[in-house]
Structures are given as C-alpha cells and as structure tokens.
C-alpha atoms as a PDB file:
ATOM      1  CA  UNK A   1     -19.739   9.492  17.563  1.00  0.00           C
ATOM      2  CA  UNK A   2     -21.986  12.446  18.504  1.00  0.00           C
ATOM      3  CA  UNK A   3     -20.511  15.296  16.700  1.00  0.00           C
ATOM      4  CA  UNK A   4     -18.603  16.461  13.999  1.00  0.00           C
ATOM      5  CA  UNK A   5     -16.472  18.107  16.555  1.00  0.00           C
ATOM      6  CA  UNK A   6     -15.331  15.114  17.868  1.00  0.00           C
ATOM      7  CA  UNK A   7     -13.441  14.713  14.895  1.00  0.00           C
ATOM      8  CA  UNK A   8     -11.119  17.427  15.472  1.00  0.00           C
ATOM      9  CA  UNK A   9     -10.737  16.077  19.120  1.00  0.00           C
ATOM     10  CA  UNK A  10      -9.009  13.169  17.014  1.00  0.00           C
ATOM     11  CA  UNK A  11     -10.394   9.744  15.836  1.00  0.00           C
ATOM     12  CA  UNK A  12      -8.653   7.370  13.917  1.00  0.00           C
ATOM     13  CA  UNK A  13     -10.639   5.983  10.935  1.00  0.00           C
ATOM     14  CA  UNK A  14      -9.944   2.645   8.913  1.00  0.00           C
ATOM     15  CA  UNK A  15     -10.694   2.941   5.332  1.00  0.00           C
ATOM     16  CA  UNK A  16     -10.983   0.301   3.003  1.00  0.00           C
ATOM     17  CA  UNK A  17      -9.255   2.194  -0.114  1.00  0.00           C
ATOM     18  CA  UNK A  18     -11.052   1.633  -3.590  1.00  0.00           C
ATOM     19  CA  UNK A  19      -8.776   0.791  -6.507  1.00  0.00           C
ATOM     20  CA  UNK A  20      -7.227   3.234  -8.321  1.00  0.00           C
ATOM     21  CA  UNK A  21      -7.230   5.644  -5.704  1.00  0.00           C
ATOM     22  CA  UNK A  22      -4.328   7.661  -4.497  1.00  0.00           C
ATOM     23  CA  UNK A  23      -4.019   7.561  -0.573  1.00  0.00           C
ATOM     24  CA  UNK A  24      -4.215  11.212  -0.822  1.00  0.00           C
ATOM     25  CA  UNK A  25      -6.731  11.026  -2.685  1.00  0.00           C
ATOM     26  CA  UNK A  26      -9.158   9.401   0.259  1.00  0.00           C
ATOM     27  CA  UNK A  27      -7.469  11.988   2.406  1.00  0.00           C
ATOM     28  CA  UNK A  28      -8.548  15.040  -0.036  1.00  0.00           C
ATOM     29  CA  UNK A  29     -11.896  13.323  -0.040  1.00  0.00           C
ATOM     30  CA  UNK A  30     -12.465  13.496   3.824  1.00  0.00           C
ATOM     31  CA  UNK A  31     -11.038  17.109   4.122  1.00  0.00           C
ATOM     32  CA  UNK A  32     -13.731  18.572   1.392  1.00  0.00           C
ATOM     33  CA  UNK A  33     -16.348  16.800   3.463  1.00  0.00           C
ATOM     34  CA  UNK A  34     -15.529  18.315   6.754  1.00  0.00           C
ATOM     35  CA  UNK A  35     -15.683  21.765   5.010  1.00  0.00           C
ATOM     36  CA  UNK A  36     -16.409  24.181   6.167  1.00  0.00           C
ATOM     37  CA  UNK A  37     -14.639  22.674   9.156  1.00  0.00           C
ATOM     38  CA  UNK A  38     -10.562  23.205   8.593  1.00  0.00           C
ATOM     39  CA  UNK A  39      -9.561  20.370  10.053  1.00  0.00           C
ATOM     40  CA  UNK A  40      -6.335  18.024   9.776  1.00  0.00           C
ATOM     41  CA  UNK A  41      -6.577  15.010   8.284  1.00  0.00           C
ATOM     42  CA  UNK A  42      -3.819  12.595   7.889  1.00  0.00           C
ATOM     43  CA  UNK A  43      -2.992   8.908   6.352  1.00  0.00           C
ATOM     44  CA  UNK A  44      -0.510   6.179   7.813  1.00  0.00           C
ATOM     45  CA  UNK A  45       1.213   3.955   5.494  1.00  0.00           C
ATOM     46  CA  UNK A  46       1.009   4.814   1.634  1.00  0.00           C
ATOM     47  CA  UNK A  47      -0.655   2.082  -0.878  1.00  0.00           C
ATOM     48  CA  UNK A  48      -0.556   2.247  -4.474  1.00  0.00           C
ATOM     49  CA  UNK A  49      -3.253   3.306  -6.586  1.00  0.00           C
ATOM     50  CA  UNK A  50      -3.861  -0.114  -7.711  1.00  0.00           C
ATOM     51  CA  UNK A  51      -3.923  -1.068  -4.167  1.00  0.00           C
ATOM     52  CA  UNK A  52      -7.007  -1.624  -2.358  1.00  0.00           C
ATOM     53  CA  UNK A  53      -7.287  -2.519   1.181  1.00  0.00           C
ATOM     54  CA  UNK A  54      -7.052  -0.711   4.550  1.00  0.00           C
ATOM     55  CA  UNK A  55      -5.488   2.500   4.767  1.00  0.00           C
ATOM     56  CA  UNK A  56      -5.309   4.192   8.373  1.00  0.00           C
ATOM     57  CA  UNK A  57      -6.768   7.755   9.083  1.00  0.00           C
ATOM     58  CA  UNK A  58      -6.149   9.980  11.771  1.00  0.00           C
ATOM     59  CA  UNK A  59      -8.604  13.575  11.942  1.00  0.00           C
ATOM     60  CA  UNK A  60      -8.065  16.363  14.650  1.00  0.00           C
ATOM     61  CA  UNK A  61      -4.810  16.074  17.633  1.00  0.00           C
ATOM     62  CA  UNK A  62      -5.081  12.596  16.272  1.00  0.00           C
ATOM     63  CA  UNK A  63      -2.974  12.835  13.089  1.00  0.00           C
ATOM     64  CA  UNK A  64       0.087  13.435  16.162  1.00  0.00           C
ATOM     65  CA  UNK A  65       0.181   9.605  16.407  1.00  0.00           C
ATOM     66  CA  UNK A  66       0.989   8.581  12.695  1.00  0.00           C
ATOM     67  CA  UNK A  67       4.233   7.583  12.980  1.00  0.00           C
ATOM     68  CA  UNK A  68       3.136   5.273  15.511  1.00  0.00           C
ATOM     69  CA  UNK A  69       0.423   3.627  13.319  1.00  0.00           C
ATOM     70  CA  UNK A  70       2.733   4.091  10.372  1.00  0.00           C
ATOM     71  CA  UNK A  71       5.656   1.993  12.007  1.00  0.00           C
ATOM     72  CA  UNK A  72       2.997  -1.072  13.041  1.00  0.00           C
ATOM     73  CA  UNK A  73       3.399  -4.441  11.082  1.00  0.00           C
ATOM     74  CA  UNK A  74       1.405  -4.685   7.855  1.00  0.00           C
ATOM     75  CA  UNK A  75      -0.578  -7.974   6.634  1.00  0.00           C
ATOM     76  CA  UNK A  76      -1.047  -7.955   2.170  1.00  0.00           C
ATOM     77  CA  UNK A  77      -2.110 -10.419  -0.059  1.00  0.00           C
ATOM     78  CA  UNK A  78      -1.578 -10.532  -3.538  1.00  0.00           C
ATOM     79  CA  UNK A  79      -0.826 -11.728  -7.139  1.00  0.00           C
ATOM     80  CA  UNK A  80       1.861 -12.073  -8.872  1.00  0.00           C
ATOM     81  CA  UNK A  81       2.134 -12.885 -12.543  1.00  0.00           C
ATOM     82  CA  UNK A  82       5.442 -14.858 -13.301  1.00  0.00           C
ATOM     83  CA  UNK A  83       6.779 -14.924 -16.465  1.00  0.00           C
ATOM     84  CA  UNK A  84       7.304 -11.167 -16.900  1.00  0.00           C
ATOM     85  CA  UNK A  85       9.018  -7.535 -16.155  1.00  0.00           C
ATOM     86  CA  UNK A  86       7.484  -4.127 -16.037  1.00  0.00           C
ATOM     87  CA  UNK A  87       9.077  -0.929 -15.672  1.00  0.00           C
ATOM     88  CA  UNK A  88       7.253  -0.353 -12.303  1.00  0.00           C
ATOM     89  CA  UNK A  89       6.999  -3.673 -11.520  1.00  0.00           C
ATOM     90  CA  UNK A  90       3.280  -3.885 -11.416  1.00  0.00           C
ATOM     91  CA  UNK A  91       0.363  -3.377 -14.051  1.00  0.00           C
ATOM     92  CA  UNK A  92       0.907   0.703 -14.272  1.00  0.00           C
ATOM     93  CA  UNK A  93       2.948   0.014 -17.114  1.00  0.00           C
ATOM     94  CA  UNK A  94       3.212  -2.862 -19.947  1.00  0.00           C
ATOM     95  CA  UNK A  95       5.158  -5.876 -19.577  1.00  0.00           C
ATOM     96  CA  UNK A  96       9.016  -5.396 -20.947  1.00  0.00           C
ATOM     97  CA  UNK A  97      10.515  -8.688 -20.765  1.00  0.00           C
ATOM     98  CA  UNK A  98       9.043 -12.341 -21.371  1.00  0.00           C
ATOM     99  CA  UNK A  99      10.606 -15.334 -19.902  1.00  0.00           C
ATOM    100  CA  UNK A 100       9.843 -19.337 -19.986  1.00  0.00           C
ATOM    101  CA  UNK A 101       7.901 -20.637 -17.549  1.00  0.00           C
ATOM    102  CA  UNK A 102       7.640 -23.824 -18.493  1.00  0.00           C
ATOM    103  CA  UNK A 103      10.946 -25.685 -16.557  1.00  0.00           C
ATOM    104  CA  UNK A 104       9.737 -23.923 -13.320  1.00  0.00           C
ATOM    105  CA  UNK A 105       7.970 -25.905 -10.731  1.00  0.00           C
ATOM    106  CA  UNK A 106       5.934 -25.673  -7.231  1.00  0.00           C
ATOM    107  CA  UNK A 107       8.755 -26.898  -5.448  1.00  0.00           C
ATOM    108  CA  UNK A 108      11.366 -24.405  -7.052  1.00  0.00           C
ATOM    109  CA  UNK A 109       8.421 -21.298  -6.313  1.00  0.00           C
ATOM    110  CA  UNK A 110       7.883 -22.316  -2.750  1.00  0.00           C
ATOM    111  CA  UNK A 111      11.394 -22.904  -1.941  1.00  0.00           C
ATOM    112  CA  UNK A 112      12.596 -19.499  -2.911  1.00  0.00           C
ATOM    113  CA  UNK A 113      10.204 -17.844  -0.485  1.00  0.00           C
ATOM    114  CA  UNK A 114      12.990 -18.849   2.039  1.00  0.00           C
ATOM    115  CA  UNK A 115      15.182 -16.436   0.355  1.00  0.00           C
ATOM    116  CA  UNK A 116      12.955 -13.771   1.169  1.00  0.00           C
ATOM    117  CA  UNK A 117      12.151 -14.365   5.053  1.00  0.00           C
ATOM    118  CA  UNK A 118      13.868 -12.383   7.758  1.00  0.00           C
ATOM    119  CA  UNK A 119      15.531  -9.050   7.479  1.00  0.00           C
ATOM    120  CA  UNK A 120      16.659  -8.505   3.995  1.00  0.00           C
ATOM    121  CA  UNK A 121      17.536  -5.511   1.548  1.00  0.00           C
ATOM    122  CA  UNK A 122      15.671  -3.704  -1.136  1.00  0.00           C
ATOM    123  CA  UNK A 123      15.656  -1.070  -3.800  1.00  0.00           C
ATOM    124  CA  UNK A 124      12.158   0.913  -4.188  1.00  0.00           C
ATOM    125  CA  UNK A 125      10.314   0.278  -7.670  1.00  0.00           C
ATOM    126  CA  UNK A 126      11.748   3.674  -9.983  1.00  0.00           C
ATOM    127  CA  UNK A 127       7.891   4.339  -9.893  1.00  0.00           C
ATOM    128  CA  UNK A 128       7.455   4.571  -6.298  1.00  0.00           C
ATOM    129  CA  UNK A 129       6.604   8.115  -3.752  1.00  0.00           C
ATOM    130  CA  UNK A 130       9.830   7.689  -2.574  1.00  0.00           C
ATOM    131  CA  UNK A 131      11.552  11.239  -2.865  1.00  0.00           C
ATOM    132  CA  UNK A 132      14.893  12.079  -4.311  1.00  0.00           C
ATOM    133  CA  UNK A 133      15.687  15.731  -4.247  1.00  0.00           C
ATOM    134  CA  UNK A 134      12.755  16.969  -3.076  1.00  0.00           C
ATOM    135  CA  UNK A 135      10.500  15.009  -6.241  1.00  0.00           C
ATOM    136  CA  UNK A 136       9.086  11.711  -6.394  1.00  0.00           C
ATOM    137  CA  UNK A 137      10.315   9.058  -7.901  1.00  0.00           C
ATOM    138  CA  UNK A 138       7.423   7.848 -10.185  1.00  0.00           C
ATOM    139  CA  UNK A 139       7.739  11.490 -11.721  1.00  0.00           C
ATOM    140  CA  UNK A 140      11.171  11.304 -12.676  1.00  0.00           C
ATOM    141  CA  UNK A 141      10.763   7.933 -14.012  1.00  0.00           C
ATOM    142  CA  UNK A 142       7.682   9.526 -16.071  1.00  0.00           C
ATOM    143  CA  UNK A 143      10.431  11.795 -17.559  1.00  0.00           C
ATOM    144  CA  UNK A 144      12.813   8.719 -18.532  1.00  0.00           C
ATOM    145  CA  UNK A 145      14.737   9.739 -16.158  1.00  0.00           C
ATOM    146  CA  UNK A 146      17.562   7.364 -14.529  1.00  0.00           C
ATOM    147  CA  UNK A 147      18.202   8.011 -10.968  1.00  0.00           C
ATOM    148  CA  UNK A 148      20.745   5.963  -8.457  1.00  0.00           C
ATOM    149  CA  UNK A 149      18.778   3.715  -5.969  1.00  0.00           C
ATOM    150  CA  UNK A 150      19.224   3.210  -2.266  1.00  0.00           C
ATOM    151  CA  UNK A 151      19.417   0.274  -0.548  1.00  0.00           C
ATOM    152  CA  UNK A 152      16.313  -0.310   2.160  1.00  0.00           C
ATOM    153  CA  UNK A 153      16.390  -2.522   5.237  1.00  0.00           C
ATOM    154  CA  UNK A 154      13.179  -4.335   5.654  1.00  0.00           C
ATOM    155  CA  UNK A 155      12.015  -7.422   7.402  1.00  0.00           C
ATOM    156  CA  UNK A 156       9.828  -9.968   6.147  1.00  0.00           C
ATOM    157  CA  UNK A 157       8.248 -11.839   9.083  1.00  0.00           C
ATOM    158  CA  UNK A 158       6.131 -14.387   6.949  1.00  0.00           C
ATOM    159  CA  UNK A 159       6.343 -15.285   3.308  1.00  0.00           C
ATOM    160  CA  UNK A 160       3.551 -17.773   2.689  1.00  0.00           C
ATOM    161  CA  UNK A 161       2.587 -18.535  -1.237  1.00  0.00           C
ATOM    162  CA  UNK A 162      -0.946 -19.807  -1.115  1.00  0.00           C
ATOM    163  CA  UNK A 163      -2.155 -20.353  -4.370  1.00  0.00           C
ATOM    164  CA  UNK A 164      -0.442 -21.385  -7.449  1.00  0.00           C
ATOM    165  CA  UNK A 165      -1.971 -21.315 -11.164  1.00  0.00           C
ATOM    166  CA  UNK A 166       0.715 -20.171 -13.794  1.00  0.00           C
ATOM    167  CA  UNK A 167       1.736 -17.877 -14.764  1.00  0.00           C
ATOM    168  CA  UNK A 168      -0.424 -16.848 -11.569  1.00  0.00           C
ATOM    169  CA  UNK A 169       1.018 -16.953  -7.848  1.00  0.00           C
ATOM    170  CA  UNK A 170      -0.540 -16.026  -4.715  1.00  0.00           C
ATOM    171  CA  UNK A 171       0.551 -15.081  -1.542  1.00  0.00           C
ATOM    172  CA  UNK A 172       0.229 -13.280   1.378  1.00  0.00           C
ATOM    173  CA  UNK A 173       3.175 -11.524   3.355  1.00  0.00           C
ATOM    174  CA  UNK A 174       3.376 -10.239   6.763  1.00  0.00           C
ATOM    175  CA  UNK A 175       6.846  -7.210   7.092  1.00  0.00           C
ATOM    176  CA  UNK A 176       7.644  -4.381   8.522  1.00  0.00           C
ATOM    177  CA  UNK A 177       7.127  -0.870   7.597  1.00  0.00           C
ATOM    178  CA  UNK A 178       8.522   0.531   4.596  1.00  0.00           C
ATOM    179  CA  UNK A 179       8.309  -2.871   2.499  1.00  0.00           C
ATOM    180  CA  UNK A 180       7.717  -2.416  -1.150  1.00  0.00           C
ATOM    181  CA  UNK A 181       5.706  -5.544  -2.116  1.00  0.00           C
ATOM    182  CA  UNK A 182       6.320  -4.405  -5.548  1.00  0.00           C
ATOM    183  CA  UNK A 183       9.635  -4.871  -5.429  1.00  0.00           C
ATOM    184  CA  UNK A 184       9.547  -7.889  -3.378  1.00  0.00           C
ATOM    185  CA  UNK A 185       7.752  -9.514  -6.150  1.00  0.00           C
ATOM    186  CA  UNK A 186      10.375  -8.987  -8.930  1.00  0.00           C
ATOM    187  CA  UNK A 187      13.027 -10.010  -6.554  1.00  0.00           C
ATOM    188  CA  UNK A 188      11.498 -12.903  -6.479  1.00  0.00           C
ATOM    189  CA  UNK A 189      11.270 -13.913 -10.114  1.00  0.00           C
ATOM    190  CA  UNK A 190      15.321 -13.198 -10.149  1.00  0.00           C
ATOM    191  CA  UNK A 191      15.525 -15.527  -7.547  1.00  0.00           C
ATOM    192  CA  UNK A 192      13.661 -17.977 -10.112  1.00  0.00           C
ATOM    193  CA  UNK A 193      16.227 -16.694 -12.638  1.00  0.00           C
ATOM    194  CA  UNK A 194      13.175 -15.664 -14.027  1.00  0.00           C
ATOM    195  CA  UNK A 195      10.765 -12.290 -14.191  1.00  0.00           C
ATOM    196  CA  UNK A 196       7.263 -11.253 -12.068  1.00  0.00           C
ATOM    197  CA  UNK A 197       5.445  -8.625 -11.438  1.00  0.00           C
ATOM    198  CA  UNK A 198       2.515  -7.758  -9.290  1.00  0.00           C
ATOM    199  CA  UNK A 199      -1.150  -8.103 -10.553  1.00  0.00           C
ATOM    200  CA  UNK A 200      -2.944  -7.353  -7.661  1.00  0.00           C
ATOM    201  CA  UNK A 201      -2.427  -6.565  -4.080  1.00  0.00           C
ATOM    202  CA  UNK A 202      -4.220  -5.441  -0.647  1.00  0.00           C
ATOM    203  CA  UNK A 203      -3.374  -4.447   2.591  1.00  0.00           C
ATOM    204  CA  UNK A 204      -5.456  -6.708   4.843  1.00  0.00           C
ATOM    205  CA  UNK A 205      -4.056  -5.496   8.444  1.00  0.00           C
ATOM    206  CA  UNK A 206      -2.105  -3.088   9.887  1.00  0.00           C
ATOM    207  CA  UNK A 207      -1.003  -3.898  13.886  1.00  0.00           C
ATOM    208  CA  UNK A 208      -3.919  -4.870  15.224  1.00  0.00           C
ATOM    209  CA  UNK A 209      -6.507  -3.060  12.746  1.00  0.00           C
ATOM    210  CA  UNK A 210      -8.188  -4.845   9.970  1.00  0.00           C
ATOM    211  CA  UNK A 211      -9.587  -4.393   7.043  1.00  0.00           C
ATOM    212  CA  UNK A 212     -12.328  -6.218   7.823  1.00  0.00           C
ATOM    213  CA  UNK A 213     -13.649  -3.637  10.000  1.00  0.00           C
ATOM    214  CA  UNK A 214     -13.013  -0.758   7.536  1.00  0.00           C
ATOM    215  CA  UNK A 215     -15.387   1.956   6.087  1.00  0.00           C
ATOM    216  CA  UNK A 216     -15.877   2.474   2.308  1.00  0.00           C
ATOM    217  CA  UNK A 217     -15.099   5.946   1.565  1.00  0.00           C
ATOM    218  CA  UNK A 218     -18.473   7.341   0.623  1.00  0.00           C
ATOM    219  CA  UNK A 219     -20.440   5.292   3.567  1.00  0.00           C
ATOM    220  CA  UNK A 220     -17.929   7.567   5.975  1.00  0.00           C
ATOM    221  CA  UNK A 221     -18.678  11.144   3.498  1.00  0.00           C
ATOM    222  CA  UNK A 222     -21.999  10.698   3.955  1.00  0.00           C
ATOM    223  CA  UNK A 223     -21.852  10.043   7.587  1.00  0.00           C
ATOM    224  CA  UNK A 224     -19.760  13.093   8.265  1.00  0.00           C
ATOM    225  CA  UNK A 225     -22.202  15.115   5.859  1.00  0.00           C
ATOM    226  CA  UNK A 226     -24.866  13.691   8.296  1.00  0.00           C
ATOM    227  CA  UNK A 227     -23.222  14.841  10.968  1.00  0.00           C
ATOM    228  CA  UNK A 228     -22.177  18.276   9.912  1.00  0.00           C
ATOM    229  CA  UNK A 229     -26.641  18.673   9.853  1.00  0.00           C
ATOM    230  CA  UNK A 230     -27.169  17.602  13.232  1.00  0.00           C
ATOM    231  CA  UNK A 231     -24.408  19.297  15.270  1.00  0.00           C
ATOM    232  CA  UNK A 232     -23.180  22.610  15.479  1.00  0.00           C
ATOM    233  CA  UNK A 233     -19.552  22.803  14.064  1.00  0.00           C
ATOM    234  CA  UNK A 234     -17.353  25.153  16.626  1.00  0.00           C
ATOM    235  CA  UNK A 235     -13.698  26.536  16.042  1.00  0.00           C
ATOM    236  CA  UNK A 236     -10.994  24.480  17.024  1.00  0.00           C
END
C-alpha cells in the first residue's frame, strides 16, 4: 500500500479482533484513525465481544462487497463448559442451572454431534444483535424483557469435538452464515439431556481468509497513522 488514499479506493482488511471488543468497536477504531479522512468503513460477519478471532474489513467502494464476504463459510473453535445454563448462553452472564455430569460419557458427547450436522434450525441467544422492532435483542433482554423467538435455518457442514476434559469440551465447527455458535452449544447439552454453555470461542476462517494472516488492531492504527504522514490525503 502506498497511500492512505488507496484506502478509500477500497481494500479489504483482516483483523484479528481482541477480546472483549465489540465488532464495531474495531470499526470505530479504524474510522478515528483515518480522520481527518471521512471515509467508509465497514465489518462482515458480527462476533461477540468475548469473541476473538478474524473479523473482515472493507474501507472505501470496498465496503459494496460485504454481503459477499458476509455470506462466505465461517471456520470457529471453541469451548464449551457442560454441566451448566446461562441466560445468554455464554460467560456474559452467571451460570443459572447446574446439572450432573457424572453418567455422561465420550461416546454419548461425540455421538450427539451427529444431531447437529447438516442443515438444521435455531433460535438466536435472547442476548444476541439480532433486531426485533427496530432494537436489539441483548437490550431488551437487559430490561428482563421476554420477547417471541424466530426460528433460523442454518447449516452445519462439520461438527468435529476435539478435545474433551469435563466439564470442558472442545471443538471446532465449520457452517454457514448466520450460525449462532452460542446457541449451538446449549442445543447441544439438551441433546445430552443436559446443560452447556460457551467458554470461549474464535473465528479462525472466513471463505478463504484466515486468521492467521490477520492484523492486530493497533499494528494496522499505527500503520494508517504512518501513512496519513507520508502521503497527501485528497477528497474522495
């Protein structure tokens, strides 16, 4: 890259997203440090604040092909802790429900990953972005608020469990678009006739980008900031 003008031309940018940060909140971060350059800046395909891993960004004419990133098969691995509920179905909030884990056995954990492979059905986490009414879910549910559910079609192309240390589980799942991993995770412990949640989780691909070859956020601020002092910035 030669100038900071060639991000509004449009570049796509792979960010490996720090824990505890919002997706906007990497986005917010990259718009301040274009200033004084007003430039769009876009993400493709949420993750959770307590999700790390890559998160896609698109600058300039670029942030025109999101949906196309955003609809590209996604790659996590994870933790899940079995043996328990929360209210959002990861650690955000404290466990609700405790179950016995002691009758349950590799066999029974790897066999109900079957259950879950293919094109199956799901209801978003009450703390989720998901919008109902023009508000997000998670902020209703911060209210106490009870709100109806809808159904999601999803497909889970491979549900692999990789690790197994109880009441830890690990795993890695490859699905489409729109999965809530969250959610697949305390499906899962009903299928055990049991309860989980998720303990950690990260986005390690998305189509053919991976993590692997992502930025941390502050190596690319101070590369734009870098930038910004060795090349003109023009209008665009």
């Amino acid at each position: 890259m030669k100038s900071i003008n060639d991000f509004a031309e449009g570049q796509l940018l792979l960010v490996n997203k720090p824990y505890k940060w919002t997706s906007f909140d990497v986005v917010g971060k990259l718009r301040n440090a274009f200033k004084p350059l007003k430039l769009k800046v876009g993400h493709a395909g949420t993750l959770d604040p307590l999700a790390t891993g890559l998160l896609i960004i698109c600058t300039g004419k670029m942030t025109k092909q999101i949906d196309t990133f955003q609809a590209q098969e996604k790659e996590y691995t994870g933790t899940m802790i079995l043996g328990a509920t929360t209210p959002s179905y990861d650690m955000e909030t404290e466990p609700d429900q405790q179950f016995d884990i002691s009758h349950i056995t590799e066999e029974q954990i790897k066999a109900a990953c079957k259950q879950f492979t293919g094109d199956i059905q799901q209801y978003p986490p009450a703390h989720s972005a998901v919008k109902i009414d023009g508000e997000r879910l998670y902020e209703k549910a911060r209210r106490g608020e009870e709100v109806e559910l809808r159904l999601r079609n999803v497909t889970i192309n491979e549900f692999e469990i990789t690790g197994i240390t109880l009441p830890e589980i690990n795993f890695r799942v490859v699905c489409s678009k729109g999965t809530y991993i969250r959610s697949l995770v305390h499906d899962f412990g009903k299928a055990l006739s049991n309860g989980a949640y998720l303990s950690r989780l990260r986005r390690t691909r998305s189509g053919d980008y991976k993590v692997d070859d992502a930025h941390e956020i502050m190596e690319l601020v101070t590369m734009i900031r870098e930038l910004k002092l060795i090349s003109p910035i023009s209008e665009v």
